[in-house]
Each structure stands twice: as structure tokens, then as C-alpha cells.
N, C-alpha and C. Protein backbone atom coordinates (compact mmCIF):
# COMPACT_ATOMS: atom_id res chain seq x y z
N UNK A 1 119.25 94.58 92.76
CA UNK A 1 119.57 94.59 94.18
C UNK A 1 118.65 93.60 94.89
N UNK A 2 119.48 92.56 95.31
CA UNK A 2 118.52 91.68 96.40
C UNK A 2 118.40 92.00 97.86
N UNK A 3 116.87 92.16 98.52
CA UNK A 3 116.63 92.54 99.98
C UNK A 3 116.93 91.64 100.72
N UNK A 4 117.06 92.01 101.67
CA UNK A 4 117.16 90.40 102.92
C UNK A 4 115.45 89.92 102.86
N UNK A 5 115.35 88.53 103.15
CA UNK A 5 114.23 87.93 102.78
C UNK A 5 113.29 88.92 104.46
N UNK A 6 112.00 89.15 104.22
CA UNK A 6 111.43 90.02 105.36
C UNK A 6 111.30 91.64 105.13
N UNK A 7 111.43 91.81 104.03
CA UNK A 7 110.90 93.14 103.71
C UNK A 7 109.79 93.66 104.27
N UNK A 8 109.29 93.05 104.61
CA UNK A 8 107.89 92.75 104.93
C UNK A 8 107.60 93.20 106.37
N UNK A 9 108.60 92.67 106.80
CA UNK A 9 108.64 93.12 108.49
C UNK A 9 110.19 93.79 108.61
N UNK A 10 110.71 94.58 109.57
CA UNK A 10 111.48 95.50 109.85
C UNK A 10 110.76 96.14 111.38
N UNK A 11 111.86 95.51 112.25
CA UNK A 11 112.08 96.09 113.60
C UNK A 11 110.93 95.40 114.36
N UNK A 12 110.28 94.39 113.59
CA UNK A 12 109.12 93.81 114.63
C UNK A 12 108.05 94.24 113.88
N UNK A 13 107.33 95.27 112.55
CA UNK A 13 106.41 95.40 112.79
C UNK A 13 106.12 95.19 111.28
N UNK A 14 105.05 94.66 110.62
CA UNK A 14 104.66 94.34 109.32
C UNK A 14 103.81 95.09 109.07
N UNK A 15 104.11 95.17 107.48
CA UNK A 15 103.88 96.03 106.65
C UNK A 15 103.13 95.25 105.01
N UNK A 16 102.26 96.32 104.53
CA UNK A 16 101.78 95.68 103.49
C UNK A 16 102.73 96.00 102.76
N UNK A 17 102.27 95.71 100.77
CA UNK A 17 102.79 95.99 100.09
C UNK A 17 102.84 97.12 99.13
N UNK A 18 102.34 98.03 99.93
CA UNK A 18 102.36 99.45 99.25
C UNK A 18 103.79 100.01 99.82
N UNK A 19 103.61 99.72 101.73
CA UNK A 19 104.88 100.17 102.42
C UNK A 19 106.11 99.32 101.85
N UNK A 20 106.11 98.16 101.20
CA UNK A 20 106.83 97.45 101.17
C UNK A 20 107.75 98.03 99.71
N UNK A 21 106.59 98.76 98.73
CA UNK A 21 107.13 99.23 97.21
C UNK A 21 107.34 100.57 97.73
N UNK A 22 107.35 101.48 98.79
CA UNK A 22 107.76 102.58 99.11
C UNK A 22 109.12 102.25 99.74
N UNK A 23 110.26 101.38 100.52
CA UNK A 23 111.22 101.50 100.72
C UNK A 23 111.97 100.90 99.85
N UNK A 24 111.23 99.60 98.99
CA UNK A 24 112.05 99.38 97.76
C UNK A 24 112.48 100.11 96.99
N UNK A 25 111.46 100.98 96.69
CA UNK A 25 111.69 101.95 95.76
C UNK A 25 113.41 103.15 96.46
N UNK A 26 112.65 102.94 97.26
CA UNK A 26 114.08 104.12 98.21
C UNK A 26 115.41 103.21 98.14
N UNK A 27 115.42 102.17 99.01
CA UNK A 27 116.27 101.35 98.55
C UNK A 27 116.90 100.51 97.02
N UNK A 28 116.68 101.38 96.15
CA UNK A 28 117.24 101.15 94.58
C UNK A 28 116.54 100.04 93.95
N UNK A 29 115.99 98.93 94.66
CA UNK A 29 114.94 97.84 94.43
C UNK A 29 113.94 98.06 93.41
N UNK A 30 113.95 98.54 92.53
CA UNK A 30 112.93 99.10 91.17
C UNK A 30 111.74 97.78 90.68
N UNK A 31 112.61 96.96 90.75
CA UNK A 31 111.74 95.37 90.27
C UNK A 31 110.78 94.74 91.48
N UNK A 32 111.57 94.81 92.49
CA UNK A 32 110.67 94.27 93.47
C UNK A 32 109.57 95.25 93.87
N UNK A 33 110.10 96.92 93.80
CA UNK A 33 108.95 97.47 94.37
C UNK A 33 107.75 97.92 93.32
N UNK A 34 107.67 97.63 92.01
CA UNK A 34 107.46 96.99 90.90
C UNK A 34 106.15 96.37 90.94
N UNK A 35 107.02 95.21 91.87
CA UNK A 35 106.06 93.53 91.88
C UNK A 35 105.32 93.56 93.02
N UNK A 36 106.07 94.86 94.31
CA UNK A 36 105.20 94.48 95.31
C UNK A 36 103.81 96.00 94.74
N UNK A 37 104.25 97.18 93.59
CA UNK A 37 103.11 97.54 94.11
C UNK A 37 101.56 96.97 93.14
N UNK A 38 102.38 95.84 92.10
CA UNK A 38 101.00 95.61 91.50
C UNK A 38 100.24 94.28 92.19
N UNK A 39 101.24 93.77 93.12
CA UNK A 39 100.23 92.84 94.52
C UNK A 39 99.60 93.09 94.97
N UNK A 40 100.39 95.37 95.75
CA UNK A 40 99.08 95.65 96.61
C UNK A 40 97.77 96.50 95.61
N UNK A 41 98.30 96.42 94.27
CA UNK A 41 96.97 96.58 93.08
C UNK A 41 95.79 95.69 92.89
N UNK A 42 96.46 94.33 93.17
CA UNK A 42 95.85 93.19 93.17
C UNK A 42 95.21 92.56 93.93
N UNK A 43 95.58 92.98 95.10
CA UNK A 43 95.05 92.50 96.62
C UNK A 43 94.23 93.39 97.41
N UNK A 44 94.47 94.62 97.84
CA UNK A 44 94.35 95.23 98.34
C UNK A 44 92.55 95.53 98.27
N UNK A 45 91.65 96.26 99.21
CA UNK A 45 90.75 96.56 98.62
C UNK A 45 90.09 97.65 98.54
N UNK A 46 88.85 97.87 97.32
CA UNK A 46 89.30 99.43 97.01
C UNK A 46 89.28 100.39 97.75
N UNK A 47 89.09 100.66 99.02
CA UNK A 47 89.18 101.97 100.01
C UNK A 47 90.27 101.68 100.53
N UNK A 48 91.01 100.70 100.54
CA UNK A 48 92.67 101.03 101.18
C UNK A 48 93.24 101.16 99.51
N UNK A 49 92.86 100.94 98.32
CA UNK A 49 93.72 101.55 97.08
C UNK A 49 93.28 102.99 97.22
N UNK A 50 91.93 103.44 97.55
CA UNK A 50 91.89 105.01 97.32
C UNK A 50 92.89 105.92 98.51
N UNK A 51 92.54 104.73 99.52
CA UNK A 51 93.83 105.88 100.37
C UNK A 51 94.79 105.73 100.17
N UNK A 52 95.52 104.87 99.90
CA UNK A 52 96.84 104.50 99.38
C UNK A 52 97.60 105.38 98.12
N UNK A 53 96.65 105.67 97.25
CA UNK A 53 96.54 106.58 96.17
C UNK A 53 98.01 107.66 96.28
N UNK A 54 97.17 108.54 97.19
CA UNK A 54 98.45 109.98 97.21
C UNK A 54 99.74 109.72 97.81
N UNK A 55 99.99 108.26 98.32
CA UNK A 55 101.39 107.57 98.22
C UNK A 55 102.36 107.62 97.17
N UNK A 56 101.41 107.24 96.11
CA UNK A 56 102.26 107.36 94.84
C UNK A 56 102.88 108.38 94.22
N UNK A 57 102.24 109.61 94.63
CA UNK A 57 103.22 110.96 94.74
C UNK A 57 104.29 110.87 95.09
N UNK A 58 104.79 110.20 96.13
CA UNK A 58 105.73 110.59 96.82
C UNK A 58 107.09 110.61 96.19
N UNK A 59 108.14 111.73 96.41
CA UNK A 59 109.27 111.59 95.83
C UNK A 59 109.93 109.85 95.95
N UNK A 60 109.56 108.84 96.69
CA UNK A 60 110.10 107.98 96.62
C UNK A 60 109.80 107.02 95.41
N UNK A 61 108.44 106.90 94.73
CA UNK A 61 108.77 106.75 94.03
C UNK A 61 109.06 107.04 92.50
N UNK A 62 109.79 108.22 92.24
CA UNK A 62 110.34 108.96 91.11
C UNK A 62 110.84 108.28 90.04
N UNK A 63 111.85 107.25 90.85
CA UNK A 63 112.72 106.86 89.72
C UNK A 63 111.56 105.59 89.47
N UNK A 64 110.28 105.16 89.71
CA UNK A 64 109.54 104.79 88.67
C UNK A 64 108.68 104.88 88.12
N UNK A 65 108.58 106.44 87.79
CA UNK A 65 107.59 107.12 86.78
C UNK A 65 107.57 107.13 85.78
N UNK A 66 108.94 106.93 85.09
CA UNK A 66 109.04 106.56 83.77
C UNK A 66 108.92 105.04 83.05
N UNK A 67 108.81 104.01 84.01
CA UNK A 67 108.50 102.69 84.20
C UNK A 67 107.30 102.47 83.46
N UNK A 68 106.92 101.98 82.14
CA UNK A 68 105.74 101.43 81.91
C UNK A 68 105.39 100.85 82.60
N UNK A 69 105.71 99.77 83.46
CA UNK A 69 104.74 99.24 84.45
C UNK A 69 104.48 100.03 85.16
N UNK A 70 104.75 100.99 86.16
CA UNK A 70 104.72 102.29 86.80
C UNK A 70 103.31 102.86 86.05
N UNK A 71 103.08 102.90 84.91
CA UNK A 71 101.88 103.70 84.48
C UNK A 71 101.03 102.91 84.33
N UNK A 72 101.35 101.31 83.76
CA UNK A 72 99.84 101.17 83.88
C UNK A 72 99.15 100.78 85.28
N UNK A 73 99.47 100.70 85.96
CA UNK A 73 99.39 100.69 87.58
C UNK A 73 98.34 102.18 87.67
N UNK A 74 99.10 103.27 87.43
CA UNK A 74 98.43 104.55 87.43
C UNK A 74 97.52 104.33 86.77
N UNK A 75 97.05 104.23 85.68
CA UNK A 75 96.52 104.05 84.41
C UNK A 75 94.66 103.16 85.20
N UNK A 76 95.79 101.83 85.74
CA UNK A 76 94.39 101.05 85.89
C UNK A 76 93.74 101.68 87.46
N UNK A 77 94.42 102.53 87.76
CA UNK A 77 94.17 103.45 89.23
C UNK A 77 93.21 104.69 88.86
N UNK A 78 93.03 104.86 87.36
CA UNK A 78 92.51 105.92 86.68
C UNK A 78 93.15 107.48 87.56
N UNK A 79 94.37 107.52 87.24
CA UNK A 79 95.21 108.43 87.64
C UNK A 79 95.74 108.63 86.26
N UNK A 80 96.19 110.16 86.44
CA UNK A 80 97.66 110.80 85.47
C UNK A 80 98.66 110.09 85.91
N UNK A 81 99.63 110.58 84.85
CA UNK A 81 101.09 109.93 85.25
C UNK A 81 101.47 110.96 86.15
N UNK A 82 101.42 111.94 86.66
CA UNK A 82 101.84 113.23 87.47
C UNK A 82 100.39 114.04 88.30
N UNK A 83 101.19 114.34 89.24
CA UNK A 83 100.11 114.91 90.03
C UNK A 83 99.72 116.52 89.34
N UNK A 84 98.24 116.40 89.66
CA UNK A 84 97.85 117.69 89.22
C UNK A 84 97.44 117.45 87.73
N UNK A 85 97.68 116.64 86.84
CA UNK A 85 96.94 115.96 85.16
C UNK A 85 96.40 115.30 85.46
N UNK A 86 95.38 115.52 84.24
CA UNK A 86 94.56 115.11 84.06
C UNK A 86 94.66 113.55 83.29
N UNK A 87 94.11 112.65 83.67
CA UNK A 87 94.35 111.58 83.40
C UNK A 87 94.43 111.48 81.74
N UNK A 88 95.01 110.17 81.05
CA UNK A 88 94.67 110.47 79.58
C UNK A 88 93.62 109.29 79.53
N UNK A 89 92.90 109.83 78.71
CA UNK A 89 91.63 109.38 77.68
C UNK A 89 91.79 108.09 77.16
């Protein structure tokens, strides 16, 4: 599924790329929200990754929990794949 170019912004107001892999993800976009959340892995810095963190709970993005890229994201976040586990070893 291709977005209109501006994901980024919507209604006037911009957004990083955590918000940006949270409506992808909603919007069926699996690859892009993918790519945007190991940008905001990559970019971001670490007290906006720790708050950003319990985002990744969110039912939105479900359908990419089973995503190897999806885990190692978690993984290098030193998170479980699921809330409430314990990370693996």
C-alpha cells in the first residue's frame, strides 16, 4: 500500500516517526511503518525511545509482532516480544 507523499504531516501538524509507524501500521502500511519505526530507532534520542517505548503495545501495532524486523527493534529496545515477558536472554 502506497501513502500519499506527507505522512509526516496530516491536517497541518507534524509528526515524528514513531507517530508516523503508528498510523502506518493502522493503515495496512506494514513496510513503511517498518522503515519508519527503525528511523525513529535510529534517530530518536534515548529518553524520547524510553517514552516512546509503551507505544509499542499498542493494539496498532499487532499485525507486526510477528515481523522479525518487529523483534529485533524490540530486541535492540531490550524489551520482550509481549508485554508483561520477560525479555529473552
Amino acid at each position: 500500500m502506497k501513502l500519499a507523499p506527507g505522512i509526516h504531516r496530516l491536517a497541518g501538524v507534524e509528526f515524528g516517526e514513531l507517530a508516523a509507524a503508528f498510523w502506518e501500521s493502522l493503515l495496512g502500511a506494514h513496510e513503511q511503518a517498518l522503515a519508519s519505526l527503525r528511523r525513529w530507532l535510529e534517530s530518536a534520542p534515548a529518553g524520547q525511545r524510553f517514552n516512546g517505548i509503551r507505544y509499542l503495545w499498542l493494539p496498532a501495532f499487532d499485525p507486526l509482532r510477528a515481523d522479525p524486523r518487529f523483534k529485533d527493534i524490540l530486541k535492540e529496545l531490550n524489551l520482550a516480544d509481549a508485554p508483561g515477558k520477560s525479555p529473552a536472554s
